[in-house]
PDB file of N, CA and C in Angstrom:
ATOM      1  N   UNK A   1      -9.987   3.044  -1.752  1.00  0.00           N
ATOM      2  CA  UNK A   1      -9.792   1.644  -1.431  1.00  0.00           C
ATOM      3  C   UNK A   1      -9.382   1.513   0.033  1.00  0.00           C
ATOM      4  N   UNK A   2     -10.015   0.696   0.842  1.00  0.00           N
ATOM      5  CA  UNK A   2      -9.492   0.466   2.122  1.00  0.00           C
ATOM      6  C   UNK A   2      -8.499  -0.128   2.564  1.00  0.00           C
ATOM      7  N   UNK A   3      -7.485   0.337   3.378  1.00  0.00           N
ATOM      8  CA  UNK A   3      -6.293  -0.190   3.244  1.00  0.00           C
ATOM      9  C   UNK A   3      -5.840  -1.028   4.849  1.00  0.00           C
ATOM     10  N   UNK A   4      -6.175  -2.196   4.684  1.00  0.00           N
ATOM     11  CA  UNK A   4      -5.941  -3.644   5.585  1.00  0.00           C
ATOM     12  C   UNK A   4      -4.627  -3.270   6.397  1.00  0.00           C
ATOM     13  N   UNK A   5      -4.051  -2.319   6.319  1.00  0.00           N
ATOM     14  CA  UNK A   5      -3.000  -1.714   6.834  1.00  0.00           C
ATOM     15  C   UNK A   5      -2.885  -0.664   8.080  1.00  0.00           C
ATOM     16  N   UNK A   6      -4.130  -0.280   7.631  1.00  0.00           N
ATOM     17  CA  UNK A   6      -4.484   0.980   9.122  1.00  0.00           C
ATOM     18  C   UNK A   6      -4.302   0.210  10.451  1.00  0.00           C
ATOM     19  N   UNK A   7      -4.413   1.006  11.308  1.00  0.00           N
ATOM     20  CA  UNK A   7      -4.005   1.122  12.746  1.00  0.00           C
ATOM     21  C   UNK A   7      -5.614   0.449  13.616  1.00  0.00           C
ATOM     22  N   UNK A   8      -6.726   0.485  12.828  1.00  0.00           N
ATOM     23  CA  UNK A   8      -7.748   0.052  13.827  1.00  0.00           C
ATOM     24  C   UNK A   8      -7.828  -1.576  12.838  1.00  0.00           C
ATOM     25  N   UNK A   9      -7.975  -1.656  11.667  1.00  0.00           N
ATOM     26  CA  UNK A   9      -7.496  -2.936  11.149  1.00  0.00           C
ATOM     27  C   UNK A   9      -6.947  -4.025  11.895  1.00  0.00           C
ATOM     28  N   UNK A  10      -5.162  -3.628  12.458  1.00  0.00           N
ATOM     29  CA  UNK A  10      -4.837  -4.213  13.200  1.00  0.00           C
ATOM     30  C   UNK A  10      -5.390  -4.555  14.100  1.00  0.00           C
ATOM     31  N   UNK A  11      -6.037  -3.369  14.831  1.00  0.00           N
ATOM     32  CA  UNK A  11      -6.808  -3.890  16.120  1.00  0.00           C
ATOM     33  C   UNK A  11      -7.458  -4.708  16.359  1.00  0.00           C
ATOM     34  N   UNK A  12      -8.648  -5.103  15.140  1.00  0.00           N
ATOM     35  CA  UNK A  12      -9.672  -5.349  14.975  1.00  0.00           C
ATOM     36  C   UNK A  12      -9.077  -6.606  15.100  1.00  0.00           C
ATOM     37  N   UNK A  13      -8.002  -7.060  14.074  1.00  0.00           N
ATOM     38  CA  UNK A  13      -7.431  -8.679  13.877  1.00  0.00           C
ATOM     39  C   UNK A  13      -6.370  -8.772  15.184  1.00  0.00           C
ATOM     40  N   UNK A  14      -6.536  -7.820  16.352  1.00  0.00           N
ATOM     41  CA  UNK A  14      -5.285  -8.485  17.144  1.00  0.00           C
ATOM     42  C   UNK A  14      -3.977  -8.485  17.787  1.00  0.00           C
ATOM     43  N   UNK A  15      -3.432  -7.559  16.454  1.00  0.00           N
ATOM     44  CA  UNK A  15      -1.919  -7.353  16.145  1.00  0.00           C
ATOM     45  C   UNK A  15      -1.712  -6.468  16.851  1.00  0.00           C
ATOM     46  N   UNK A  16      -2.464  -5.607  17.030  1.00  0.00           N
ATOM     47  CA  UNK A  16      -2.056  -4.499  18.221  1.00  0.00           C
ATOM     48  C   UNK A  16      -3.475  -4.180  19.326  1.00  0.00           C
ATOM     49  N   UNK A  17      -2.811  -3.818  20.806  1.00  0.00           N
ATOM     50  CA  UNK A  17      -3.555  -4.433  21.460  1.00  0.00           C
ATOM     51  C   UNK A  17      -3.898  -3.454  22.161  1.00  0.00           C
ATOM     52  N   UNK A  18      -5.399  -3.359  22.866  1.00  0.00           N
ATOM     53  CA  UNK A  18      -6.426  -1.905  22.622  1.00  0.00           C
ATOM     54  C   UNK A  18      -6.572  -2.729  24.438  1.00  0.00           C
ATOM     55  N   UNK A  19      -7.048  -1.245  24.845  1.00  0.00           N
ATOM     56  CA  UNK A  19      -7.785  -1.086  26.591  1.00  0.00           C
ATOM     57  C   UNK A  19      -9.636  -1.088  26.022  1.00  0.00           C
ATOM     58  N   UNK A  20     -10.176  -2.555  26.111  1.00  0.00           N
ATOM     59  CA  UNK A  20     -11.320  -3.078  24.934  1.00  0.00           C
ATOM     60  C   UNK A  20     -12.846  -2.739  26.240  1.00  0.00           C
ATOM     61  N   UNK A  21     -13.724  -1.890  25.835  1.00  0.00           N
ATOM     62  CA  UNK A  21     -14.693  -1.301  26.310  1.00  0.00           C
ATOM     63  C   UNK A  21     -15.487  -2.484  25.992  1.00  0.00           C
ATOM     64  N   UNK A  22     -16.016  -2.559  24.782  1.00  0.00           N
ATOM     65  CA  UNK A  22     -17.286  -3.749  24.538  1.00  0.00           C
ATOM     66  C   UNK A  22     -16.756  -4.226  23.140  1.00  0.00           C
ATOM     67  N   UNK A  23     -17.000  -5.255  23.071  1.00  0.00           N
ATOM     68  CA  UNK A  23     -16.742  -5.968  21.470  1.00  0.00           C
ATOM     69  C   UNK A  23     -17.721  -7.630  21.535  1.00  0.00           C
ATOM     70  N   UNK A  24     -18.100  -7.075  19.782  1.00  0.00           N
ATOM     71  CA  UNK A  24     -18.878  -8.433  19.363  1.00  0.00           C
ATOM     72  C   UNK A  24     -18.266  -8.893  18.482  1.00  0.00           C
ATOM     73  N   UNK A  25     -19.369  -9.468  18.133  1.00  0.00           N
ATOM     74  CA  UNK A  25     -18.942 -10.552  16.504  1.00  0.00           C
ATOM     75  C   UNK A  25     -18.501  -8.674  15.032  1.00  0.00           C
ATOM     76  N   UNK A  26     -19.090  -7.741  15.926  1.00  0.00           N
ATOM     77  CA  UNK A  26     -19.547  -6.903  14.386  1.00  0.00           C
ATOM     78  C   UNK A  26     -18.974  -5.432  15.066  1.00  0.00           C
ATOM     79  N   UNK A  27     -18.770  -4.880  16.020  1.00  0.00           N
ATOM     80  CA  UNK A  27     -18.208  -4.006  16.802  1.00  0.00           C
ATOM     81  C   UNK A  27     -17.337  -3.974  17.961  1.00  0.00           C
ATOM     82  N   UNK A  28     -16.225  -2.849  17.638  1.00  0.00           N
ATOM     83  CA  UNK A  28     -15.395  -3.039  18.909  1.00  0.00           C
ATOM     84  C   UNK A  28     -14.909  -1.744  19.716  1.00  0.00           C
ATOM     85  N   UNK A  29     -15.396  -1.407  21.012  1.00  0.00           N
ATOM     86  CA  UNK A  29     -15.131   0.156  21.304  1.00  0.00           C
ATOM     87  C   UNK A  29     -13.927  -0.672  22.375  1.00  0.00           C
ATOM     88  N   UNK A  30     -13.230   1.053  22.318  1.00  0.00           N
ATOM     89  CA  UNK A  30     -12.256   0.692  22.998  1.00  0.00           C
ATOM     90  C   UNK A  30     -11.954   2.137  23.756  1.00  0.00           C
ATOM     91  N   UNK A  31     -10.645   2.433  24.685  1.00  0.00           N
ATOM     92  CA  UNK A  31     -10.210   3.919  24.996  1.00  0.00           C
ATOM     93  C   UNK A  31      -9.209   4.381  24.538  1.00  0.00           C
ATOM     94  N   UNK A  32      -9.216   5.565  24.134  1.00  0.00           N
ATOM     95  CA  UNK A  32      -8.107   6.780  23.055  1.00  0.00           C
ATOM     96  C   UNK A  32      -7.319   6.442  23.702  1.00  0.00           C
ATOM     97  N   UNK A  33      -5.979   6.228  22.842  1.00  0.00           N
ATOM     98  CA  UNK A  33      -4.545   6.093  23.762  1.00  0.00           C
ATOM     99  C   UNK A  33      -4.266   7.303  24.063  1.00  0.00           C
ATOM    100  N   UNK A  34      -4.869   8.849  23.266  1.00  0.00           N
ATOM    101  CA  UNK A  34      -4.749   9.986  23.503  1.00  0.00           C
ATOM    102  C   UNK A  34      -6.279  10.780  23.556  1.00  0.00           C
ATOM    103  N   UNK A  35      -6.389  10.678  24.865  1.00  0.00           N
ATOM    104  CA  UNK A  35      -7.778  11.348  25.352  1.00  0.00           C
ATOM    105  C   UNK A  35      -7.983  12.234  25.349  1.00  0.00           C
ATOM    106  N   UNK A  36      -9.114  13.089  24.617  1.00  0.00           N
ATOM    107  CA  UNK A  36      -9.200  14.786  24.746  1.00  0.00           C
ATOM    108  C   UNK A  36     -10.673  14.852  25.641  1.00  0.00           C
ATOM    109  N   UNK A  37     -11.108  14.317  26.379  1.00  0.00           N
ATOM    110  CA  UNK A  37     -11.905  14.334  27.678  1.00  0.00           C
ATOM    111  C   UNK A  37     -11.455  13.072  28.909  1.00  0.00           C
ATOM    112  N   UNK A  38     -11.968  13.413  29.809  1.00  0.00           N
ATOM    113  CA  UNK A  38     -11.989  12.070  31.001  1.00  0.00           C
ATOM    114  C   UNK A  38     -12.640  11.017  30.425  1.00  0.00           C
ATOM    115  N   UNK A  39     -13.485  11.030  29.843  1.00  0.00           N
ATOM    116  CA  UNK A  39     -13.957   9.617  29.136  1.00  0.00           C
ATOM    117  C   UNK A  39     -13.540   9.527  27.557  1.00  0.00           C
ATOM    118  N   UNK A  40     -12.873   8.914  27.104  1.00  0.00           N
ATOM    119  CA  UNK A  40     -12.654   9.194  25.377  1.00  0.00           C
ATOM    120  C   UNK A  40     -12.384   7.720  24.751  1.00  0.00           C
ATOM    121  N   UNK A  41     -13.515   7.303  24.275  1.00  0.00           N
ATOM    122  CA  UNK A  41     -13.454   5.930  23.705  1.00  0.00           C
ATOM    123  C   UNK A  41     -13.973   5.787  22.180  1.00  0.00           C
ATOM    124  N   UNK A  42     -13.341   4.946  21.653  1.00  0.00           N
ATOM    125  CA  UNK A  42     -13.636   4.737  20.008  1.00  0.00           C
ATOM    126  C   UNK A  42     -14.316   3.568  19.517  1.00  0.00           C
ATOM    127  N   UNK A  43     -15.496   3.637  19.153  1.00  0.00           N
ATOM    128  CA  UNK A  43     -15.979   2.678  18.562  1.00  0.00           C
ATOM    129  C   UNK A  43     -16.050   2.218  17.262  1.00  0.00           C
ATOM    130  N   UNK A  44     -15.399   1.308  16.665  1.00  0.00           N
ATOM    131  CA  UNK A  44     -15.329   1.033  14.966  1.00  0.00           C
ATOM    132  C   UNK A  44     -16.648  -0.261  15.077  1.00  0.00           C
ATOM    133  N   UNK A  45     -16.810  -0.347  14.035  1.00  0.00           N
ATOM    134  CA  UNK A  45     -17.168  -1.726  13.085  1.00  0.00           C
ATOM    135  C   UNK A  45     -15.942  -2.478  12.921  1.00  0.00           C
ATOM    136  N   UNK A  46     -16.419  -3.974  12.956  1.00  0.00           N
ATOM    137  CA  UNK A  46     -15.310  -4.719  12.280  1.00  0.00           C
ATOM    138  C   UNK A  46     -15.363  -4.740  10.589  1.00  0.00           C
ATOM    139  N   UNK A  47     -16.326  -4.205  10.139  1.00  0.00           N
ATOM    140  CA  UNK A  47     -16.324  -4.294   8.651  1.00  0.00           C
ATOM    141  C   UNK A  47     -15.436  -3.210   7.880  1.00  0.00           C
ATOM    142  N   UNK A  48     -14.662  -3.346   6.468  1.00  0.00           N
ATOM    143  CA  UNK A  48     -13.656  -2.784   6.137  1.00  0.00           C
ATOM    144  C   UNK A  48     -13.978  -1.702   5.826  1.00  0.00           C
ATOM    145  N   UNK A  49     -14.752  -0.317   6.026  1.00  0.00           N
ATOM    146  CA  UNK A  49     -15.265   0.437   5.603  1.00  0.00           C
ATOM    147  C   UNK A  49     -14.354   1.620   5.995  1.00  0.00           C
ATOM    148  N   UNK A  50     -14.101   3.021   5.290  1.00  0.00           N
ATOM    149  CA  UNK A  50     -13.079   4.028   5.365  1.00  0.00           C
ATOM    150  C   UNK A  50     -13.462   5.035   6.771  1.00  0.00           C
ATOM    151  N   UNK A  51     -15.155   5.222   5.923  1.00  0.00           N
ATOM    152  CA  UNK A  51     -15.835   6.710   6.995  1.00  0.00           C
ATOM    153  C   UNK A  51     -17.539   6.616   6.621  1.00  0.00           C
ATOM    154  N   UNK A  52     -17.947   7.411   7.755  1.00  0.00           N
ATOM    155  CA  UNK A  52     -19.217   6.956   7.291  1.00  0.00           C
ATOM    156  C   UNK A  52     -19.945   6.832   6.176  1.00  0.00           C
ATOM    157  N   UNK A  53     -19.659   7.806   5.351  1.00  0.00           N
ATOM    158  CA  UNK A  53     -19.833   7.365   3.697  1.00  0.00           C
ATOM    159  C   UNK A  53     -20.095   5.764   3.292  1.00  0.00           C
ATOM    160  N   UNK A  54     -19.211   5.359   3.592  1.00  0.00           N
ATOM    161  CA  UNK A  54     -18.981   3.984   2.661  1.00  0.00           C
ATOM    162  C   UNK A  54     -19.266   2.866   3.835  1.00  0.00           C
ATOM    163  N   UNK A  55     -19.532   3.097   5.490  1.00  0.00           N
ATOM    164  CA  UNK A  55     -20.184   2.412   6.322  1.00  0.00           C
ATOM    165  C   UNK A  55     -21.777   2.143   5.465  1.00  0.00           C
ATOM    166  N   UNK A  56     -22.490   3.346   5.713  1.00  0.00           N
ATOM    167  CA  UNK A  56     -24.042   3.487   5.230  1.00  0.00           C
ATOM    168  C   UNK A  56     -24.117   2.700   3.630  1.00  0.00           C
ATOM    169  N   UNK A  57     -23.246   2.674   2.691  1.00  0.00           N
ATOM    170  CA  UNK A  57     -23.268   2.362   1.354  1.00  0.00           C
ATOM    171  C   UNK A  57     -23.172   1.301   1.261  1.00  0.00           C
ATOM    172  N   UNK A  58     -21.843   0.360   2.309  1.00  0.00           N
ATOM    173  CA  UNK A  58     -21.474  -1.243   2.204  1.00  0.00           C
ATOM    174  C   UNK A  58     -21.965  -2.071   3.097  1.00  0.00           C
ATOM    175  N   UNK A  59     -22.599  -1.328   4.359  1.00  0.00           N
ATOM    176  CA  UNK A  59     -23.109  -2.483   5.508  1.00  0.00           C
ATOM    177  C   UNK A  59     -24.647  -2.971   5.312  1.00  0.00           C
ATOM    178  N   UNK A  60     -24.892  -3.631   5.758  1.00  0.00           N
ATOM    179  CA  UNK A  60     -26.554  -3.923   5.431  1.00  0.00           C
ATOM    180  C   UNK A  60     -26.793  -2.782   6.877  1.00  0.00           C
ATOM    181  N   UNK A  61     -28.578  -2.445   6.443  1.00  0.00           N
ATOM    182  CA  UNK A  61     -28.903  -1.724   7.422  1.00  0.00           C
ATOM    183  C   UNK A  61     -29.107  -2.216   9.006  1.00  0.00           C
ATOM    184  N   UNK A  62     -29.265  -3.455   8.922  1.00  0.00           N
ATOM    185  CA  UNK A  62     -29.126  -4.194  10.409  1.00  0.00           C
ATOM    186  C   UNK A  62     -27.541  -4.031  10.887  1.00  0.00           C
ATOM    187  N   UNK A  63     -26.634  -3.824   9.957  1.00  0.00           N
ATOM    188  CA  UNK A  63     -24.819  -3.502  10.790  1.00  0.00           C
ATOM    189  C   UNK A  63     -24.872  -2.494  11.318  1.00  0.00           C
ATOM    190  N   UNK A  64     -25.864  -1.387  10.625  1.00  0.00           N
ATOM    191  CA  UNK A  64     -25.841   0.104  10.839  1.00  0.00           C
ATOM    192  C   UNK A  64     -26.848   0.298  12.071  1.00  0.00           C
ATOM    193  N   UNK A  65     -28.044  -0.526  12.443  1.00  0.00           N
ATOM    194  CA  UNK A  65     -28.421  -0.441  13.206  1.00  0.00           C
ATOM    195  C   UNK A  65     -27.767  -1.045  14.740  1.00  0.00           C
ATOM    196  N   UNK A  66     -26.900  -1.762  14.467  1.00  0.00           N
ATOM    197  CA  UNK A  66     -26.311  -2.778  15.611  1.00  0.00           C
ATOM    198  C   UNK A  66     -25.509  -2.234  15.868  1.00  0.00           C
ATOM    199  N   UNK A  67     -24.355  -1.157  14.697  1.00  0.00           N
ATOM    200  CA  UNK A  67     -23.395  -0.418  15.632  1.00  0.00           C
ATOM    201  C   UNK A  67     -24.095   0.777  16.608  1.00  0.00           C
ATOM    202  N   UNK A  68     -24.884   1.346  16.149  1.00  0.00           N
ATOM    203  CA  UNK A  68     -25.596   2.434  16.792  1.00  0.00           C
ATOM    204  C   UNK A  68     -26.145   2.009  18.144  1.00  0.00           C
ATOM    205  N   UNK A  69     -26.915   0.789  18.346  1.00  0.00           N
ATOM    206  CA  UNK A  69     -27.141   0.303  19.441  1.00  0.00           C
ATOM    207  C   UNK A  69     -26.373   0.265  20.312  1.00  0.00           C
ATOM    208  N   UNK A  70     -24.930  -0.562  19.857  1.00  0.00           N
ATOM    209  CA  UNK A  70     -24.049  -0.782  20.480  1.00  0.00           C
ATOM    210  C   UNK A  70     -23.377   0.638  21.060  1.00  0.00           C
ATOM    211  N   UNK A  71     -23.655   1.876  20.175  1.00  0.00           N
ATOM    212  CA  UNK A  71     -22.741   3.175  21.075  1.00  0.00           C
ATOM    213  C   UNK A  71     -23.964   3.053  21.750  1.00  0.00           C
ATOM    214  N   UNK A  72     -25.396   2.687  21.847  1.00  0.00           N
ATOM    215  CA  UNK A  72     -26.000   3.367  23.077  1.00  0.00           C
ATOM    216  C   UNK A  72     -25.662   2.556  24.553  1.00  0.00           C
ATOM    217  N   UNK A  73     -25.233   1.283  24.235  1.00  0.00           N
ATOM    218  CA  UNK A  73     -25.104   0.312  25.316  1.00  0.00           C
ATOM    219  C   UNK A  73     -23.605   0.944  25.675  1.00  0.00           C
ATOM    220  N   UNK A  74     -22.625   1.031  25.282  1.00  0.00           N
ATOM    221  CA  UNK A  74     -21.557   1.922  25.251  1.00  0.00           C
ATOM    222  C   UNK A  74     -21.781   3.003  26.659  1.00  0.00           C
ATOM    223  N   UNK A  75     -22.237   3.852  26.091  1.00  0.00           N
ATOM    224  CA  UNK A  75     -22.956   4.863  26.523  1.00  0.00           C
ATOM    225  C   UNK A  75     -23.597   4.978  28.304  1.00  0.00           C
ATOM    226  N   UNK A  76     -24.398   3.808  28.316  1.00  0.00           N
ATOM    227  CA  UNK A  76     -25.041   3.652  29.435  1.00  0.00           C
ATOM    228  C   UNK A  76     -23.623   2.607  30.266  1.00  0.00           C
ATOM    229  N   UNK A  77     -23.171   1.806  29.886  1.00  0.00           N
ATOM    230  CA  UNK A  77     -22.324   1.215  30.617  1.00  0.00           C
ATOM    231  C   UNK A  77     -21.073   2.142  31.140  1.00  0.00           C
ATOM    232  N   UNK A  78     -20.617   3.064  30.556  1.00  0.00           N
ATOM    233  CA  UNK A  78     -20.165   4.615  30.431  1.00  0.00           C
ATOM    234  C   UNK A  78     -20.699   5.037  31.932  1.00  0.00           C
ATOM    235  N   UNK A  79     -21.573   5.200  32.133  1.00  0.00           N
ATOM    236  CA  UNK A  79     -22.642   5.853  32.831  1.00  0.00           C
ATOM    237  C   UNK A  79     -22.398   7.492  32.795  1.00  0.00           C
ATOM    238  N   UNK A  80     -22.839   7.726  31.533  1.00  0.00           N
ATOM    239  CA  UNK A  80     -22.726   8.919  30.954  1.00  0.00           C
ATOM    240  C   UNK A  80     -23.935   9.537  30.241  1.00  0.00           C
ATOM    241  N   UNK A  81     -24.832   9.267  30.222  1.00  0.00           N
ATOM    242  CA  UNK A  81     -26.610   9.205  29.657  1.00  0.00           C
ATOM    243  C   UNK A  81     -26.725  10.658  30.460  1.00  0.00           C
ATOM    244  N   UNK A  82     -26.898  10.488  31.700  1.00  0.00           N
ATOM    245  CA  UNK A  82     -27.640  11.520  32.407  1.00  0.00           C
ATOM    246  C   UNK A  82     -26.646  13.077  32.315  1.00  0.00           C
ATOM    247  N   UNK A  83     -25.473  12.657  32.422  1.00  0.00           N
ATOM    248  CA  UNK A  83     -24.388  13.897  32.587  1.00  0.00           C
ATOM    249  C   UNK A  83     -24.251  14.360  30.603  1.00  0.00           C
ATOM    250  N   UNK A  84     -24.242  13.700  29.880  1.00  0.00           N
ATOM    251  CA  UNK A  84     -24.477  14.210  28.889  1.00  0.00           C
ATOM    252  C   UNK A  84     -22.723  13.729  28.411  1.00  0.00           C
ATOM    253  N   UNK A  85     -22.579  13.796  26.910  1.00  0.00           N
ATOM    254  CA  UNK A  85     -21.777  13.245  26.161  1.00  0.00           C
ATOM    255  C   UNK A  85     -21.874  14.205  24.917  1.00  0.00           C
ATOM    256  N   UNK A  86     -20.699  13.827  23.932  1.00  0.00           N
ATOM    257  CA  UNK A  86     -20.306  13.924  22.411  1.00  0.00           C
ATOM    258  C   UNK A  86     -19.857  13.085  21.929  1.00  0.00           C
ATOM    259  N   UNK A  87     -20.728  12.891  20.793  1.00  0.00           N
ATOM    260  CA  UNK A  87     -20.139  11.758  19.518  1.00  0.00           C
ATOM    261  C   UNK A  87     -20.074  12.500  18.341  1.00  0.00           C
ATOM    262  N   UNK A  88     -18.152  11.939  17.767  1.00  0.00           N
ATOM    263  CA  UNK A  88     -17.430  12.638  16.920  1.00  0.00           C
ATOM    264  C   UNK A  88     -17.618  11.797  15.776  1.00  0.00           C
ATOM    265  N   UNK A  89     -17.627  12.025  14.753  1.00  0.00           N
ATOM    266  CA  UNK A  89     -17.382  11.201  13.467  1.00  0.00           C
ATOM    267  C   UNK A  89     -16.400  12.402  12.309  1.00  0.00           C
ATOM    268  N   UNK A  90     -15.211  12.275  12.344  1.00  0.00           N
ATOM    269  CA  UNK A  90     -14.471  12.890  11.299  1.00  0.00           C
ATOM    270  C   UNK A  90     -14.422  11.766   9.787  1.00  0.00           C
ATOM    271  N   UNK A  91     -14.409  12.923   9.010  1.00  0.00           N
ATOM    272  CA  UNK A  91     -14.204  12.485   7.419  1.00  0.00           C
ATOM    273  C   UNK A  91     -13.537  13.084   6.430  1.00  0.00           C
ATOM    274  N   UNK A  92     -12.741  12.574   6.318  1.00  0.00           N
ATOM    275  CA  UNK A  92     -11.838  13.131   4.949  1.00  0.00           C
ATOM    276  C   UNK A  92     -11.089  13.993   5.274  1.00  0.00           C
ATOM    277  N   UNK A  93     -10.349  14.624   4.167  1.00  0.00           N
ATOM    278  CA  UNK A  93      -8.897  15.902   5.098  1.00  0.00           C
ATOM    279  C   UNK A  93      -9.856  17.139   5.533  1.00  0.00           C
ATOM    280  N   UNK A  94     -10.868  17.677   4.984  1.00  0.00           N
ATOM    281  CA  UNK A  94     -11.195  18.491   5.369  1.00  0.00           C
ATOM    282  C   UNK A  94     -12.446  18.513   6.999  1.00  0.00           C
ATOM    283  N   UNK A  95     -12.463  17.216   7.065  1.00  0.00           N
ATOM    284  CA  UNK A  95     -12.926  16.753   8.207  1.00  0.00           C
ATOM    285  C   UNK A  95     -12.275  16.217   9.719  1.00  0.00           C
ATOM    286  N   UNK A  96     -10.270  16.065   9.028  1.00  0.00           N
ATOM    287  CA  UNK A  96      -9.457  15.926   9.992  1.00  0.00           C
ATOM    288  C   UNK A  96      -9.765  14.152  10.398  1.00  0.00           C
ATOM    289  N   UNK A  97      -9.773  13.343   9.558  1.00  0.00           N
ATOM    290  CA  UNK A  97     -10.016  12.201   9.190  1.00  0.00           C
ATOM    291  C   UNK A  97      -8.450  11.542   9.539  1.00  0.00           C
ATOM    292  N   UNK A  98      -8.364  10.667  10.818  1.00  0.00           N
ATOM    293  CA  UNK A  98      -6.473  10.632  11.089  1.00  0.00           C
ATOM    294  C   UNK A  98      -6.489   9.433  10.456  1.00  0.00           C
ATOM    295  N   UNK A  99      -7.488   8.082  10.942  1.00  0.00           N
ATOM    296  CA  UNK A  99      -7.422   6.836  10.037  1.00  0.00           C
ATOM    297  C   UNK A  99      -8.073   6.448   9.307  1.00  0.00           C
ATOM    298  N   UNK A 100      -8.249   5.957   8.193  1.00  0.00           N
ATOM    299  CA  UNK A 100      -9.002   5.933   7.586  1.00  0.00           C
ATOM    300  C   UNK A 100      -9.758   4.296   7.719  1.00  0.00           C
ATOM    301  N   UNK A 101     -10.221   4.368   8.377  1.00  0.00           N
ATOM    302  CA  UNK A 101     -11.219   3.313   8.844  1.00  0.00           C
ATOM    303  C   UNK A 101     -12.803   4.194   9.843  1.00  0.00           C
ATOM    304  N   UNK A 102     -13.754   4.044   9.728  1.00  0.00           N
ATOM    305  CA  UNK A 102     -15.048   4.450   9.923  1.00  0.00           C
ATOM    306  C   UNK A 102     -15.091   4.485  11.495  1.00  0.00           C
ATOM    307  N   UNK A 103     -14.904   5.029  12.269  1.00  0.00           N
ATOM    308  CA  UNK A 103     -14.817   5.248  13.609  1.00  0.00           C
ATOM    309  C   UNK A 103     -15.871   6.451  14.280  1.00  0.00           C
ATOM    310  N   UNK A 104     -15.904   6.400  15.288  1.00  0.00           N
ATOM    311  CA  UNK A 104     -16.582   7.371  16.264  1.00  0.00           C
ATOM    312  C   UNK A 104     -15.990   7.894  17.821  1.00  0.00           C
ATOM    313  N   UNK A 105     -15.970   9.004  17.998  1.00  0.00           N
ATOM    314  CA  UNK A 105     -14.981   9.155  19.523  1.00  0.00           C
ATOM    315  C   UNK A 105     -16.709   9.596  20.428  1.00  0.00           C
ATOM    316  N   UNK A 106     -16.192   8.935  21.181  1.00  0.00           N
ATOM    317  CA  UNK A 106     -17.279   9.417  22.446  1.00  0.00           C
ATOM    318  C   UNK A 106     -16.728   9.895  23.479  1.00  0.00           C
ATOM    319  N   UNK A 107     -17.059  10.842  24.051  1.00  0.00           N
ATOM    320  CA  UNK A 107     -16.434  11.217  24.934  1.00  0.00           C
ATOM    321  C   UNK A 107     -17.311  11.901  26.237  1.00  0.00           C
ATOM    322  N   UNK A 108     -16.792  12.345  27.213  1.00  0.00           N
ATOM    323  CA  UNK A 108     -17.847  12.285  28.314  1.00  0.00           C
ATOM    324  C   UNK A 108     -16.795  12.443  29.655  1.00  0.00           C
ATOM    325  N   UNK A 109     -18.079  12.511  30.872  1.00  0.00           N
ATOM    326  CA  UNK A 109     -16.620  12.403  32.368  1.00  0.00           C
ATOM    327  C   UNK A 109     -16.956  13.706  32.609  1.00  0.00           C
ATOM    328  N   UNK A 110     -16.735  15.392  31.620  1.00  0.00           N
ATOM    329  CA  UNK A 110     -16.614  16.409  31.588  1.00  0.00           C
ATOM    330  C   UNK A 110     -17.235  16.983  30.907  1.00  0.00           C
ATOM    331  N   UNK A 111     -17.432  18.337  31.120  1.00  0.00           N
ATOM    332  CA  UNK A 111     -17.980  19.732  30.456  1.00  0.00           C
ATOM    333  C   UNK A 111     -16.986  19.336  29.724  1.00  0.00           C
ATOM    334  N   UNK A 112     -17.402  19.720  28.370  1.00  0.00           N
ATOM    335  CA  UNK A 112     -16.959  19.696  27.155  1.00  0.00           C
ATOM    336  C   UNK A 112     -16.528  20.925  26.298  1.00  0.00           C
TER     337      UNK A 112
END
């Protein structure tokens, strides 16, 4: 069950307040308060979903296509395309899953 309580939740509604990369009506990237590269930014969905599991299961496929877009626009506004990047998606304990809300770390700036 998703719990309206997590830490990007808040974000999403407000309550706590993010260094905001790009945000729509349906996505919101932002930067790691704890960065493990020179570039380290997180992109969620605003929809209540845990991890990608239950993103792909509960969003229509146009959410799934619009967040993906959105890391590529991410990405290029980044200006990180040509130097090259990593996109993280953790899940579950054995995946090292810290919130449980459906997120992605991008990261970039550096050799990795």
């Amino acid at each position: 069950m998703y719990d309206n309580n997590n830490i990007f939740a808040k974000i999403v509604r407000k309550e706590i307040p993010c260094d905001k990369i790009h945000e729509d009506d349906r996505v919101l990237f932002f930067k790691d308060i704890n960065p493990k590269a020179k570039i380290h930014v997180l992109g969620i969905p605003k929809a209540n979903v845990i991890n990608f599991d239950d993103f792909i299961d509960k969003c229509s496929p146009e959410d799934v296509v619009h967040f993906f877009k959105s890391v590529s626009k991410v990405i290029d506004n980044l200006d990180i395309r040509e130097s090259g990047y990593r996109i993280i998606s953790n899940t579950g304990e054995n995946g090292n899953q810290e919130v449980p809300h459906f997120h992605i770390h991008i990261l970039g700036g550096q050799k990795i």
